[in-house]
Protein backbone atom coordinates (compact mmCIF):
# COMPACT_ATOMS: atom_id res chain seq x y z
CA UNK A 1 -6.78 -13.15 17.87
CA UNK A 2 -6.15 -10.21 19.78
CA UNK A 3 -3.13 -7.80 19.24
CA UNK A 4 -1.20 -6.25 21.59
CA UNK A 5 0.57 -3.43 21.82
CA UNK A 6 4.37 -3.86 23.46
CA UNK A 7 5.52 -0.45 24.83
CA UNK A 8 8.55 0.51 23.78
CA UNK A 9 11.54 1.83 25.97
CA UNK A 10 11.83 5.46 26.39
CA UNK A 11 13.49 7.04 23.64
CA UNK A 12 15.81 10.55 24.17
CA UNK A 13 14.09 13.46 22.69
CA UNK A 14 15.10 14.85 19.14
CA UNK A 15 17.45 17.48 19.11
CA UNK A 16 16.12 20.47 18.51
CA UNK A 17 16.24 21.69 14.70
CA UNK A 18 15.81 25.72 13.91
CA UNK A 19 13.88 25.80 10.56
CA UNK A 20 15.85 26.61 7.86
CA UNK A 21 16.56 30.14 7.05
CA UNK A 22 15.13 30.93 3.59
CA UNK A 23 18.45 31.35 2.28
CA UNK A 24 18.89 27.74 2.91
CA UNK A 25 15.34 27.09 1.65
CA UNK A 26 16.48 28.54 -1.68
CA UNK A 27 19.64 26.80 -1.98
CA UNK A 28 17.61 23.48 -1.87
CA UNK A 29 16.56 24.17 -5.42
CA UNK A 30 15.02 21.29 -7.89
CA UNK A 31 16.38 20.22 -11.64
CA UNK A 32 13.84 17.45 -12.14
CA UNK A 33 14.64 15.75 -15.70
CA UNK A 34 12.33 12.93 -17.35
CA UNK A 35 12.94 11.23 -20.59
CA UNK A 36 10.67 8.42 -21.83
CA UNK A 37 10.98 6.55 -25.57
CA UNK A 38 8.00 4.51 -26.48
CA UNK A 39 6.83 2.27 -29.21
CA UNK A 40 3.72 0.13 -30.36
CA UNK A 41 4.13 -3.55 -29.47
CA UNK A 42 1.90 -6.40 -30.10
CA UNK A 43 -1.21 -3.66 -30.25
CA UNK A 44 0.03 -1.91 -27.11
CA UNK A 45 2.66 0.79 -26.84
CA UNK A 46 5.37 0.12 -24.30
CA UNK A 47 8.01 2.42 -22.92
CA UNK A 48 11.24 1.06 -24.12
CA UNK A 49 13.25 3.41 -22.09
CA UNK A 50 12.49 6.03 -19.30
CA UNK A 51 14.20 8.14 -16.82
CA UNK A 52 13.71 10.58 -14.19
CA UNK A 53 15.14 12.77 -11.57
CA UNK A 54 13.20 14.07 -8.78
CA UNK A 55 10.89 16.24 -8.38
CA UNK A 56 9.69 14.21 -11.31
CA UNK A 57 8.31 10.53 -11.27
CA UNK A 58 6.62 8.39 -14.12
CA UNK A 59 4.42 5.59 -13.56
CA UNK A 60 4.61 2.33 -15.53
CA UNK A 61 1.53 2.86 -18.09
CA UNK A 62 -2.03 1.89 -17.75
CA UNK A 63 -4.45 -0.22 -19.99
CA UNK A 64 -7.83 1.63 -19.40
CA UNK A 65 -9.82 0.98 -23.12
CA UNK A 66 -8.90 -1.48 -25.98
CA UNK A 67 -7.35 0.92 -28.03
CA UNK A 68 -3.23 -0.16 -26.50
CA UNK A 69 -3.25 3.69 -25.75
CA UNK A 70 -0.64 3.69 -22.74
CA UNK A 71 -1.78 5.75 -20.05
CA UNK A 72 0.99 7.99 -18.05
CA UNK A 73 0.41 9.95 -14.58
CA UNK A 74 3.38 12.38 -14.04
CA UNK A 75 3.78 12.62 -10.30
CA UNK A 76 5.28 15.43 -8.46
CA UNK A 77 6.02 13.73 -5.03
CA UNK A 78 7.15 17.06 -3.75
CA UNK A 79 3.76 18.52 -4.04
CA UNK A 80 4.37 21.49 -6.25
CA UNK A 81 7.37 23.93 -7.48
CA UNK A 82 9.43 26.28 -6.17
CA UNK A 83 10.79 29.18 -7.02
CA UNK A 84 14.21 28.53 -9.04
CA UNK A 85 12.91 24.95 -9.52
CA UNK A 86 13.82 23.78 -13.12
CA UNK A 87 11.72 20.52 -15.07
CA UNK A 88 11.86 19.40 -18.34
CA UNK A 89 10.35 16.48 -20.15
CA UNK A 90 11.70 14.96 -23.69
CA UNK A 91 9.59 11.91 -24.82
CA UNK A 92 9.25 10.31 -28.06
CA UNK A 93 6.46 8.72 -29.67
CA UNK A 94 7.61 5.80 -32.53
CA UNK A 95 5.28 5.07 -34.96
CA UNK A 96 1.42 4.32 -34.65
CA UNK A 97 1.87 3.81 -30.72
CA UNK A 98 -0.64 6.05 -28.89
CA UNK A 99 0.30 7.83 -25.33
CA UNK A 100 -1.80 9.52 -23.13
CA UNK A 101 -0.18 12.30 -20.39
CA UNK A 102 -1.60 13.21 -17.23
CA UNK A 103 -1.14 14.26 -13.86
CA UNK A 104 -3.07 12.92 -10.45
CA UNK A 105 -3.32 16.42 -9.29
CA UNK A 106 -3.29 20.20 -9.66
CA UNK A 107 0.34 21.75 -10.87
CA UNK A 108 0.71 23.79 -7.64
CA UNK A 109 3.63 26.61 -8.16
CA UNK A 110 4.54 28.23 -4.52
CA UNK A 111 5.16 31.97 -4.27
CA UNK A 112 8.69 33.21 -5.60
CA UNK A 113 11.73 34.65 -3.82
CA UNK A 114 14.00 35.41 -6.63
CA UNK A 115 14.50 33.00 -9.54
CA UNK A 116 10.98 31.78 -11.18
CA UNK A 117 9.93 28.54 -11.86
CA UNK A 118 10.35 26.91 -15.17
CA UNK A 119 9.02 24.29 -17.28
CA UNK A 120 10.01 22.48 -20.57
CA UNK A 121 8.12 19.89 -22.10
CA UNK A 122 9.30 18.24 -25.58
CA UNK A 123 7.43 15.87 -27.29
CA UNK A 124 8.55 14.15 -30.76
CA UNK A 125 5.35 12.57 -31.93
CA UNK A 126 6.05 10.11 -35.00
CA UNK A 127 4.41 9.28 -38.12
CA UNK A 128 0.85 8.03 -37.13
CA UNK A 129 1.16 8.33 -33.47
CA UNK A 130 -0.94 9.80 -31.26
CA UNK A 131 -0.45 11.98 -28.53
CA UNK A 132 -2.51 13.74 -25.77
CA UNK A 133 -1.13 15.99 -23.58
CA UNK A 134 -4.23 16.07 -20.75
CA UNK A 135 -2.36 17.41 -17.14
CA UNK A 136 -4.49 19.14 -14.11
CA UNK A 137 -4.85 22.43 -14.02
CA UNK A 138 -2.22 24.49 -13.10
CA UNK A 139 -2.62 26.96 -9.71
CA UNK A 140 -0.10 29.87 -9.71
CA UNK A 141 0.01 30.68 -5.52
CA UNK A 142 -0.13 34.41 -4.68
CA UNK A 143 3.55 36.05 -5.25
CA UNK A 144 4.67 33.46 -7.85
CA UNK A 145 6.64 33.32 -11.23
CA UNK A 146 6.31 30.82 -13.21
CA UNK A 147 7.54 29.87 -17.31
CA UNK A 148 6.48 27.18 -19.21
CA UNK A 149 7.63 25.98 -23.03
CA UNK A 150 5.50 23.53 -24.65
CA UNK A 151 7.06 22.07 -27.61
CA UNK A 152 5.88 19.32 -29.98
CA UNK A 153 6.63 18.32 -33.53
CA UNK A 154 4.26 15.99 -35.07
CA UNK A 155 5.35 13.53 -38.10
CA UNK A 156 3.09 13.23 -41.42
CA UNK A 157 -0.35 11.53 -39.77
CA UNK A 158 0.33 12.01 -36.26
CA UNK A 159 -2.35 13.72 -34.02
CA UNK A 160 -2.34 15.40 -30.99
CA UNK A 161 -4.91 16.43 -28.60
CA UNK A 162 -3.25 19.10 -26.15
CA UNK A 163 -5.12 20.67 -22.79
CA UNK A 164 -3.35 23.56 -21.27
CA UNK A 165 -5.56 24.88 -18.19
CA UNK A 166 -4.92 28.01 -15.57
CA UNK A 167 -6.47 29.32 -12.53
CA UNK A 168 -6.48 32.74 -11.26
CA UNK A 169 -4.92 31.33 -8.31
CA UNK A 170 -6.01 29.70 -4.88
CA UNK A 171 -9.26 31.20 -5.65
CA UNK A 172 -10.91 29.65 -2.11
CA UNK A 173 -8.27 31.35 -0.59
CA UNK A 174 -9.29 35.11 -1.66
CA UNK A 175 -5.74 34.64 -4.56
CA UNK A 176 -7.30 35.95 -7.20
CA UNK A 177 -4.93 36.94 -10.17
CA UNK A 178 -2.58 37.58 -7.24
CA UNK A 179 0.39 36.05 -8.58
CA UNK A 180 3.58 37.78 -9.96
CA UNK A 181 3.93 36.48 -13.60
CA UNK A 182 2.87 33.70 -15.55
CA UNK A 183 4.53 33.08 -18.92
CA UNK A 184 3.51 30.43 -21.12
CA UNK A 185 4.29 28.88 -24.76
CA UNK A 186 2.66 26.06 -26.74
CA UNK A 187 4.10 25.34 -30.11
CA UNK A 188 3.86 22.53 -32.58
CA UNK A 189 5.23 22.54 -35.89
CA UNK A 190 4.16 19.71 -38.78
CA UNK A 191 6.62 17.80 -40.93
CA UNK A 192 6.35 19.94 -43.55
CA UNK A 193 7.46 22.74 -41.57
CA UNK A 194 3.60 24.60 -41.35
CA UNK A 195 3.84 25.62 -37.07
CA UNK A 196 1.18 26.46 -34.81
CA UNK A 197 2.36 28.92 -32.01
CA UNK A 198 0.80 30.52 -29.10
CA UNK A 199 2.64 33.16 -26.01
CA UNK A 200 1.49 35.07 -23.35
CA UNK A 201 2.62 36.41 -20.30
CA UNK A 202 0.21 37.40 -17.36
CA UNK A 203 1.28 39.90 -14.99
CA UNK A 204 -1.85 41.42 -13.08
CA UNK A 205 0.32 44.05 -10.26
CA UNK A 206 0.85 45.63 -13.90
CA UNK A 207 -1.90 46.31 -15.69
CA UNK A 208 -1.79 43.47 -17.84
CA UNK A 209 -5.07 44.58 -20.53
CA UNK A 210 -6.83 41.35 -20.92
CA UNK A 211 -6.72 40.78 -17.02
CA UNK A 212 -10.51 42.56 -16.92
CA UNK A 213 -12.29 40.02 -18.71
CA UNK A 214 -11.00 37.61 -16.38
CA UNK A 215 -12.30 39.58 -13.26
CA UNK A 216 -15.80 37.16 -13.30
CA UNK A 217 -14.11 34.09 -13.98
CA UNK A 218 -11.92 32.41 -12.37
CA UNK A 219 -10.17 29.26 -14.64
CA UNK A 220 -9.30 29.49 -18.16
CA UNK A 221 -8.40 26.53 -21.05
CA UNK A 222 -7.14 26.02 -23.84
CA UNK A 223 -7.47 22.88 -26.34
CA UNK A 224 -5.49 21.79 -29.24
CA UNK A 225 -6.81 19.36 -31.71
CA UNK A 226 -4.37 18.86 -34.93
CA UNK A 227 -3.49 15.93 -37.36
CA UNK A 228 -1.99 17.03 -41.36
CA UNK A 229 -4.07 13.61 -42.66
CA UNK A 230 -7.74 14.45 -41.36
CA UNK A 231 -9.92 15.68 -44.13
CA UNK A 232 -11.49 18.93 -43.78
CA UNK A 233 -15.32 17.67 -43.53
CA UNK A 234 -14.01 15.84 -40.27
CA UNK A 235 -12.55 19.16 -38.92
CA UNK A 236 -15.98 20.83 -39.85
CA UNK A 237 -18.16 18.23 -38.04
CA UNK A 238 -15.97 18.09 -34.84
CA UNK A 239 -16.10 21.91 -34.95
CA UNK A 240 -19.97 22.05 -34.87
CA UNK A 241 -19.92 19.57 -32.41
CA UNK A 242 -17.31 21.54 -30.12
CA UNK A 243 -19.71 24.57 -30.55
CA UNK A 244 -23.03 22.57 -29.83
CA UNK A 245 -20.72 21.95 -25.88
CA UNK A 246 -20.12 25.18 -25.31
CA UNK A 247 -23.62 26.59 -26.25
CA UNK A 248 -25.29 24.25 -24.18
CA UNK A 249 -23.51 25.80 -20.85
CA UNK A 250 -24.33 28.95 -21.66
CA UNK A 251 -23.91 31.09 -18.29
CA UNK A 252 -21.81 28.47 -17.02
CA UNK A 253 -18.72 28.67 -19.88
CA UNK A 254 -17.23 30.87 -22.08
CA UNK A 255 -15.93 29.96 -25.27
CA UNK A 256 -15.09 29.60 -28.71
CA UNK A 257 -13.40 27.64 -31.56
CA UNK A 258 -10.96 28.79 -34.45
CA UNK A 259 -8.98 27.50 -37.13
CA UNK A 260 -5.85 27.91 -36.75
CA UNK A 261 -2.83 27.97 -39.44
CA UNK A 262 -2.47 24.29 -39.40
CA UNK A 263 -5.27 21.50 -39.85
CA UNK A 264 -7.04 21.03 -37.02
CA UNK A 265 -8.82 23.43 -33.89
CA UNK A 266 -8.44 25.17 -31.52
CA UNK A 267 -11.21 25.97 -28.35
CA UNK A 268 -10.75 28.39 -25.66
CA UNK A 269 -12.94 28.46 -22.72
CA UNK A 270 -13.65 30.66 -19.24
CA UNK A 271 -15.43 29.04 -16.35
CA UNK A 272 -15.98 30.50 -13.06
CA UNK A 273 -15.44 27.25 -10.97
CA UNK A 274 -13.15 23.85 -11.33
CA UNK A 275 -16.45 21.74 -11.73
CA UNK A 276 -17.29 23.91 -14.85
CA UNK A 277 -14.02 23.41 -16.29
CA UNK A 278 -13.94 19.75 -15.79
CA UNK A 279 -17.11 19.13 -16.92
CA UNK A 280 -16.48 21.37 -20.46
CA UNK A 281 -13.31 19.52 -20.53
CA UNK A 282 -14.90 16.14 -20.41
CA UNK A 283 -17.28 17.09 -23.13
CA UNK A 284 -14.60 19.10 -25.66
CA UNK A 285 -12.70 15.59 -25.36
CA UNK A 286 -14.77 13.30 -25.84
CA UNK A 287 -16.45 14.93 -29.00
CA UNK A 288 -12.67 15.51 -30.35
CA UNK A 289 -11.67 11.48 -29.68
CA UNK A 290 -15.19 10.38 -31.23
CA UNK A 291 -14.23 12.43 -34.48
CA UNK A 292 -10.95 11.59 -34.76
CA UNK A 293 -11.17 8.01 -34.24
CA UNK A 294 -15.09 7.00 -32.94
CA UNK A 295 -13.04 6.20 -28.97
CA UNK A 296 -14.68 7.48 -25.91
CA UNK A 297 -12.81 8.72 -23.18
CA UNK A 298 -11.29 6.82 -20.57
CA UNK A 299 -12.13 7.00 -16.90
CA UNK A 300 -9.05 8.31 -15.31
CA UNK A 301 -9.55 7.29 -11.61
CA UNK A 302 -6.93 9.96 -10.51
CA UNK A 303 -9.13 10.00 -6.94
C-alpha cells in the first residue's frame, strides 16, 4: 500500500521570539532532586521507592548478569548543567541488595556566569550491600565552575566500587584545562567510624601546581575499591592484578595503586585520550569484580 501525503492548510507564521537575554537565561536555574530506596527481593533488588525532579531522571533498573545486581542509568534530559544549577542524589541500599549507577553519557557542565554548578550525591550502603558508583566522565566546558560532594557510608560488609573520571575539557575543541574551577570531594566513612576522604580544587587561570603534569594528558580517574570484611590476601592479589593493567599500557596510561586508611584500594590513572581511559577502566573493573566476588562485568549498551 502506498501512503500519501495530505497537504495541510497554510498555517500563520510564528510570532517572532527575541532570544532570551542572559539575565533571563540565568533566572531559569535547575534544583534537580532524586531519591531512590532499594532492597533485595526474591534474588533481585527492587526500588521500593524513587523520586525525581528535573534535570534529573531515573530509569526503572536493568537485569544484565545473574547476579540480581539492578542496573540504574541517571539521565540528564537537559543535556548538561548550568551555571547556578543545583542536584543532589540520596539513595539507600537495604541489606545484601546490589545496585549499580551509571550514566548514558558524558556529565557536560556549560561555562559559568555567576553562581557555579553543584553536585551532591549521598549514598547509605547497608550491611552486605553492594554498591558501584560507575558515571561517564565528566567534561568541565571552557569558563565553567563546577562543585561536587560525594558522600557514602558503608555498613559492616558492604562494598563499594566508586569511578570518579575528569577531562581537561572539550579537548577536540582546543579547551584544554580552560575551565574556571573544578572542586571535588569523595568521602566514605565505615561503620565503625574509620573514613576515607579525598578534596581538590582545580583552578588552571591560577597557577594551580599540579596542573603541569597534566599538560600531556588529557583525562584523569580515580577508583575506589573498599569492603571492612575482605581479608587482606584478597586486597593483595587484586592489587597485583590492578598493577599487572596498568603496566601492560605502558605509554598509553599512567598510574598507580595505594592503600588507603581503610581496607580496600585505591588506583589513579592519566590517559591522553577517552579510548585509553575506557579501555583502563574496563580492565581496573573487571579485575576488582573478579576479586571481590569471581563476576565479570556487564555490557552496558549505553550506545
Amino acid at each position: 500500500m502506498r501512503r500519501q501525503c495530505v497537504p495541510q492548510a497554510d498555517k500563520p507564521p510564528l510570532p517572532f521570539q527575541p532570544r532570551p537575554s542572559p539575565d533571563r537565561e540565568r533566572s531559569h536555574i535547575q534544583k534537580g532532586e532524586l531519591f531512590l530506596e532499594c532492597a533485595k527481593r526474591n534474588g533481585k533488588t527492587v526500588f521500593t521507592r524513587s523520586r525525581c525532579s528535573y534535570p534529573w531522571y531515573v530509569f526503572q533498573p536493568l537485569y544484565l548478569d545473574h547476579t540480581g545486581c539492578a542496573t540504574t542509568f541517571l539521565t540528564n534530559p537537559s543535556g548538561g548543567l548550568a551555571g547556578g544549577d543545583t542536584c543532589s542524589l540520596l539513595a539507600t541500599l537495604g541489606r545484601d541488595s546490589h545496585v549499580l549507577f551509571t550514566t548514558p553519557s558524558a556529565t557536560k557542565i556549560y561555562r559559568t556566569i555567576e553562581k557555579p554548578t553543584i553536585q551532591s550525591i549521598d549514598l547509605n550502603v547497608g550491611a552486605n550491600a553492594i554498591c558501584e558508583w560507575m558515571p561517564e566522565v565528566t567534561i568541565p566546558f571552557a569558563g565553567s565552575s563546577f562543585e561536587q560532594t560525594i558522600a557514602i557510608r558503608l555498613e559492616t560488609g558492604a562494598t563499594l566500587i566508586l569511578w570518579d573520571a575528569l577531562a581537561a575539557g572539550r579537548v577536540v575543541r582546543g579547551e584544554r584545562w580552560q575551565f574556571s574551577s573544578f572542586a571535588n570531594g569523595i568521602r566514605i566513612r565505615l561503620a565503625d567510624g574509620r573514613s576515607l576522604e579525598e578534596r581538590y580544587r582545580l583552578s588552571p587561570d591560577r597557577g594551580n601546581p599540579c596542573l603541569p603534569l597534566n599538560q600531556t594528558w588529557n583525562y584523569t580517574g580515580s577508583l575506589f575499591m573498599v569492603n571492612d570484611q575482605v581479608p587482606t590476601s584478597t586486597w593483595d592479589r587484586i592489587k597485583q592484578d590492578v598493577t599487572t593493567v596498568i603496566e601492560n599500557q605502558t605509554g598509553e596510561v599512567l598510574g598507580g595503586v595505594s592503600e588507603p586508611s581503610v581496607p580496600g584500594l585505591v588506583v589513579k590513572v592519566l590517559t591522553r585520550s577517552a579510548p585509553d581511559l575506557n579501555t583502563a577502566l574496563e580492565q581496573l573493573w573487571h579485575v576488582a569484580r573478579m576479586g571481590l566476588w569471581n563476576a565479570t562485568i556487564p555490557s552496558l549498551r549505553r550506545y
